[in-house]
Protein backbone atom coordinates (compact mmCIF):
# COMPACT_ATOMS: atom_id res chain seq x y z
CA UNK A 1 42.16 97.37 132.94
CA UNK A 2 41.98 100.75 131.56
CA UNK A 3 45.00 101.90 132.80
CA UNK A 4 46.87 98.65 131.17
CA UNK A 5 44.95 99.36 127.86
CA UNK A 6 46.71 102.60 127.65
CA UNK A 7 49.93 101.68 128.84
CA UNK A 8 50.24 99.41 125.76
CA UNK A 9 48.59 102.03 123.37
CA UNK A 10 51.82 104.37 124.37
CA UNK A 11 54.44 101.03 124.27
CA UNK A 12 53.45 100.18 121.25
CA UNK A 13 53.35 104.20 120.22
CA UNK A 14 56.99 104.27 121.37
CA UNK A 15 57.98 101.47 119.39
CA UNK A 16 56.68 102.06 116.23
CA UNK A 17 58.19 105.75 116.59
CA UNK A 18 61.62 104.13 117.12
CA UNK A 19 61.22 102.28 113.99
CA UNK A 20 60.21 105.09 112.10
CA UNK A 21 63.73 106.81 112.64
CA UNK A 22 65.51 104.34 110.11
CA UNK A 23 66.59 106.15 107.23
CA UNK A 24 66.34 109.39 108.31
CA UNK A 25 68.19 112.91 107.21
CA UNK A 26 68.64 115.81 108.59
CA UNK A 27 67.68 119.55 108.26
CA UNK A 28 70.46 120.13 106.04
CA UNK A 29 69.35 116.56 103.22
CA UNK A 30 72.85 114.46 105.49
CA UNK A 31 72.00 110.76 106.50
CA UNK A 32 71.42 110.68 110.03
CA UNK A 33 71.12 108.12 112.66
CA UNK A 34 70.19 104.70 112.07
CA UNK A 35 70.20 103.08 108.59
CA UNK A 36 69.89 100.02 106.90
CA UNK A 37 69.62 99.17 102.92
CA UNK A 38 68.41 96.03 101.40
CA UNK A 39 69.43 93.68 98.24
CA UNK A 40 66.61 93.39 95.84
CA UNK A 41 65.75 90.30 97.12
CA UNK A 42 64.84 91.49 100.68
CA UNK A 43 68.19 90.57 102.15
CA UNK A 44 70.02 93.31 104.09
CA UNK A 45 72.78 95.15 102.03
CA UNK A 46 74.21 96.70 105.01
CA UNK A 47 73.35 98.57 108.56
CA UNK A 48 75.22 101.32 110.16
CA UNK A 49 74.59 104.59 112.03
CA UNK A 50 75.24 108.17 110.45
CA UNK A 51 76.17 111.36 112.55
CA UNK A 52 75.05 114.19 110.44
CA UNK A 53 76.22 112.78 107.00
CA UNK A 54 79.41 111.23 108.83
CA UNK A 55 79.55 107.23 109.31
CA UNK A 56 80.24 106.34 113.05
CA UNK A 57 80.51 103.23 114.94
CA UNK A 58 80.08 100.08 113.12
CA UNK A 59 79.19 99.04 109.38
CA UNK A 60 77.73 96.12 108.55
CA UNK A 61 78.03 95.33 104.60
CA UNK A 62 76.00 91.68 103.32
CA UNK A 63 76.12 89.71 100.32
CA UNK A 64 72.89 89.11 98.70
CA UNK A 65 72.80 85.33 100.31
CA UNK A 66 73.17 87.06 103.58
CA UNK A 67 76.67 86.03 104.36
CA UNK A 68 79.26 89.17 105.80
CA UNK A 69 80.31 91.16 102.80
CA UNK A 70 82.95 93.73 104.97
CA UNK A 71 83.03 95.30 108.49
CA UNK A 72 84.11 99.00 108.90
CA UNK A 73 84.78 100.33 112.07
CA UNK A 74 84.71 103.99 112.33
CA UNK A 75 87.17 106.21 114.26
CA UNK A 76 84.42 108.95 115.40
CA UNK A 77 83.53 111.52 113.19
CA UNK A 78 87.16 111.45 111.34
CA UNK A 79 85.90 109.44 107.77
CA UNK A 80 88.83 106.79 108.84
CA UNK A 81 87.80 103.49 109.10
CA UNK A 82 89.30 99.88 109.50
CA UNK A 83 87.86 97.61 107.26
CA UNK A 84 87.98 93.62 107.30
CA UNK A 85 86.39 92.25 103.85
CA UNK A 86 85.61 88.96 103.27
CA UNK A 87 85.39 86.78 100.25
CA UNK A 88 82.08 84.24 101.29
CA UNK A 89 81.45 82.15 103.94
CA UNK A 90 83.07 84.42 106.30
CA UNK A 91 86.16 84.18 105.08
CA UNK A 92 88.30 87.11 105.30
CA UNK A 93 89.81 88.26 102.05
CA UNK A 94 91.30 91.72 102.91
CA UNK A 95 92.27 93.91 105.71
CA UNK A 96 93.14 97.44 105.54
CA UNK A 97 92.28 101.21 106.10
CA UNK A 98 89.70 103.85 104.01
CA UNK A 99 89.82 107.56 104.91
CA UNK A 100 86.49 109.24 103.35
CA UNK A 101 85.70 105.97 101.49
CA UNK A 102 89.06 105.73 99.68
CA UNK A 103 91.64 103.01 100.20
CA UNK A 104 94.51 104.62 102.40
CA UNK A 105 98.09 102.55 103.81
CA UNK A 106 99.26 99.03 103.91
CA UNK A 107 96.66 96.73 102.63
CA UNK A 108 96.67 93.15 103.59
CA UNK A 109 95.46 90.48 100.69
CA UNK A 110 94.73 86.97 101.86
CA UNK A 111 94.09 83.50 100.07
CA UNK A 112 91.13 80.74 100.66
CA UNK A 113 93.24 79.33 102.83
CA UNK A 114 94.18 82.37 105.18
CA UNK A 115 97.88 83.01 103.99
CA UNK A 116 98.80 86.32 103.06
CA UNK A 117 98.80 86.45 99.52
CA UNK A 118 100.54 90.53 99.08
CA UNK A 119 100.47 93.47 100.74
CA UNK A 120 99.90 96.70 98.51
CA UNK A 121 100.24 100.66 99.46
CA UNK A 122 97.33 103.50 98.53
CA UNK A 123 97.12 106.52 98.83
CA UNK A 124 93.57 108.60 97.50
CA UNK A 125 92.42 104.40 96.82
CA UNK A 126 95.36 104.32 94.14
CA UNK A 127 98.37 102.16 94.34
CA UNK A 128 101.21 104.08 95.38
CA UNK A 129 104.22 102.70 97.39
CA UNK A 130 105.75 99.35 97.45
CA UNK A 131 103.57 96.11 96.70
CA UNK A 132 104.83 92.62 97.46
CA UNK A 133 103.41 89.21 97.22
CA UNK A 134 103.94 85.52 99.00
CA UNK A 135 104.95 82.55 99.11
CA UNK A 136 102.18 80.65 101.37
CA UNK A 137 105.49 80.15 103.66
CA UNK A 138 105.46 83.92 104.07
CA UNK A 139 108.33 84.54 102.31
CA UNK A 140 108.56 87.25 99.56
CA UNK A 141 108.22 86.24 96.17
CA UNK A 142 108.17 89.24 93.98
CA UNK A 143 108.14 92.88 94.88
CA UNK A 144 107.08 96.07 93.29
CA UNK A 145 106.69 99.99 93.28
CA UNK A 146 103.73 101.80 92.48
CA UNK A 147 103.66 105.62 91.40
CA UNK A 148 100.34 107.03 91.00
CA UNK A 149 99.08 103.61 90.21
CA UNK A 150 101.41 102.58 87.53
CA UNK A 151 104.74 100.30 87.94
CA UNK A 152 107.68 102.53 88.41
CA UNK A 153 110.92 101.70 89.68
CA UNK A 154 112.54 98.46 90.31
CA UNK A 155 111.38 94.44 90.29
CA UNK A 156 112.20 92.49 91.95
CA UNK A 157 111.20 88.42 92.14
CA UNK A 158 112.73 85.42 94.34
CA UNK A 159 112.91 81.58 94.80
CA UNK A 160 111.18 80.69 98.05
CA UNK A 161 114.55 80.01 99.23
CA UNK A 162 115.23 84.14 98.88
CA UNK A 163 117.53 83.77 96.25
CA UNK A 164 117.27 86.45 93.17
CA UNK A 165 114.87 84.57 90.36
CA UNK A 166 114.67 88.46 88.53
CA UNK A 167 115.12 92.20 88.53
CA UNK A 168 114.56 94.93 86.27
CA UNK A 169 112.90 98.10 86.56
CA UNK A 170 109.29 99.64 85.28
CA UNK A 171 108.51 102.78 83.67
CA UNK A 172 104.79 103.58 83.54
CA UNK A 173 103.65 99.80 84.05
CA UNK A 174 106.11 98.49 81.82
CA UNK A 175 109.57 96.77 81.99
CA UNK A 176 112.37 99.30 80.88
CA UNK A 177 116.10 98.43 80.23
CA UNK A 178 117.98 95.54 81.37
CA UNK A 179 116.42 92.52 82.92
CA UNK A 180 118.55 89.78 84.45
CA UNK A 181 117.11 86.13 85.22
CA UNK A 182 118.27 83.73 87.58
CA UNK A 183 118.35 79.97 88.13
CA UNK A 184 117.18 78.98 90.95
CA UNK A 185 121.41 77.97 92.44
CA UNK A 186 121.96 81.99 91.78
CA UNK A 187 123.42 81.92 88.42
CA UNK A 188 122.35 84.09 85.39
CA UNK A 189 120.04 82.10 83.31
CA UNK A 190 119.07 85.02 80.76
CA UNK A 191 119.59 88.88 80.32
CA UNK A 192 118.33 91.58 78.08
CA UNK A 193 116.29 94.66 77.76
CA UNK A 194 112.88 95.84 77.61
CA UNK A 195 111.59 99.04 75.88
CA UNK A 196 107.78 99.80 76.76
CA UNK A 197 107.61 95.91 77.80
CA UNK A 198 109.00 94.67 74.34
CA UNK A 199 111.86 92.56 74.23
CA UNK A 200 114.96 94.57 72.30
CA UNK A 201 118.40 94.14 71.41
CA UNK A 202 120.26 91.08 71.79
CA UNK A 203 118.84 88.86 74.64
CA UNK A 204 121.93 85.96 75.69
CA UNK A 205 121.22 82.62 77.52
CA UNK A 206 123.70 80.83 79.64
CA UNK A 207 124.16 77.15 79.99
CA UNK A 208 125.45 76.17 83.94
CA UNK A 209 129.20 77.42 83.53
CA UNK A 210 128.08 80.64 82.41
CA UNK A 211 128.92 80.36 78.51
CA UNK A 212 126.38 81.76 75.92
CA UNK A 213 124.49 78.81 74.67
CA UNK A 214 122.48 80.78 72.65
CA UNK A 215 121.86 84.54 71.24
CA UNK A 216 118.90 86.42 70.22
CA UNK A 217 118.40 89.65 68.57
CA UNK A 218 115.06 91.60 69.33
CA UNK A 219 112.89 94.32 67.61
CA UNK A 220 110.22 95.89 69.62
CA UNK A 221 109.07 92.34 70.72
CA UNK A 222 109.76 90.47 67.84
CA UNK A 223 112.32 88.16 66.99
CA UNK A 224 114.78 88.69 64.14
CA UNK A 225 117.54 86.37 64.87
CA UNK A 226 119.16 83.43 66.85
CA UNK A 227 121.95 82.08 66.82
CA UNK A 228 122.79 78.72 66.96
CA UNK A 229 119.17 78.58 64.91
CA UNK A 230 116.63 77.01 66.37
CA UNK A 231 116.43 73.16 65.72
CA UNK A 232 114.02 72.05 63.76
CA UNK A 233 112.34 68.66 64.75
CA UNK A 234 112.43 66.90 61.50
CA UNK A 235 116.49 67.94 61.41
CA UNK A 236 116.78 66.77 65.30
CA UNK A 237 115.76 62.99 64.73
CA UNK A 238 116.96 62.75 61.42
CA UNK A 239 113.01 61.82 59.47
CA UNK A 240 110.11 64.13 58.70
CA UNK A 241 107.17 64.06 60.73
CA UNK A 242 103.95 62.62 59.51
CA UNK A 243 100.72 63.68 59.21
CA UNK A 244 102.09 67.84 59.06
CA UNK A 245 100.43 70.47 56.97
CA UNK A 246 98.65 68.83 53.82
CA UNK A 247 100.12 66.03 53.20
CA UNK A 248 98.88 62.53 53.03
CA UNK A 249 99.05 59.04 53.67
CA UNK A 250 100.96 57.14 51.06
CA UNK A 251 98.26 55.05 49.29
């Protein structure tokens, strides 16, 4: 009986030893081994092992209702991980890669419904490359280029049939010199140009045969001319609207 007493003494020694290495750091202040972190209201934040201040293996990241916030899986000691983050009820929202916590690569963005929604470039966890988006058929619906995360370079959008619906071209997140529109049979609906994202100079609109049905002339994104001018409803069916501005009933 003795002998039994003490084997559980030293069991239960062992164990609460083991426990006591959560959370630990080493000689030099670095994270080390096992950790965990919890929400304020108890619920785990997240769980993953440390190798001397370096995250290894596999992270664990919770929402506060206890549901799967992100999983990182660690490359050894590199600080490159593959991450899959999700968006609630284990859903998954985003895929991609971090290298020492920062977003790195081809990103993959996904809807409530699981279809890729765009697919964006970082480098140093800024946008920098090309960025597109989707149609839920897959099929590209507008594409862009990211220097240094701002908008530079050209636009491009589609129909989901692939034909052109626009292109133009960004300077510092804003849409610089000509810009053509398209309907969606391929023709040129409307073109014009942009100067730090204001509309400026003369903007034309085509009817179906390609003829200018109607001209406008720009400032700096506002509007100081069209011609034909616009029609005016009261002139269009002939009889002035009631009940405008401050007038009354006839009594």
């Amino acid at each position: 009986m003795k002998n039994i007493f003490c084997l559980a003494f030293i069991l239960f020694g062992f164990l609460a030893g083991a426990q006591g290495q959560i959370n630990q750091k080493d000689a030099q202040g670095r994270n080390h081994g096992l950790w965990k972190k919890n929400h304020p209201n108890g619920k785990l934040r997240y769980i993953g092992n440390f190798d001397h201040g370096k995250e290894v293996g596999t992270f664990r990241f919770y929402f506060d209702d206890g549901s799967v916030r992100a999983i990182n899986k660690f490359r050894g000691k590199t600080g490159v991980c593959f991450s899959t983050q999700y968006g609630g009820d284990s859903i998954v929202a985003a895929r991609g890669k971090y290298i020492n916590s920062k977003r790195d690569s081809i990103w993959t963005f996904y809807d409530i419904d699981g279809y890729v929604v765009s697919r964006e470039a970082f480098k140093n966890d800024v946008k920098n490359g090309l960025s597109e988006t989707y149609y839920p058929s897959g099929k590209v619906a507008e594409t862009f280029t990211y220097k240094e995360g701002k908008k530079t370079g050209e636009w491009k959008m589609f129909y989901e049939t692939g034909r052109p619906k626009a292109k133009g071209n960004y300077l510092n997140d804003a849409l610089q010199g000509e810009v053509i529109y398209y309907t969606s049979e391929g023709k040129i609906s409307a073109k014009g140009s942009y100067i730090k994202g204001l509309m400026h100079g003369n903007w034309y609109f085509f009817d179906d045969y390609m003829k200018v049905k109607k001209k406008q002339v720009w400032k700096y994104g506002t509007m100081l001319s069209q011609e034909p001018p616009e029609v005016k409803e009261e002139d269009a069916v002939g009889i002035e609207p009631i009940g405008e501005g401050n007038k009354k009933w006839p009594e």
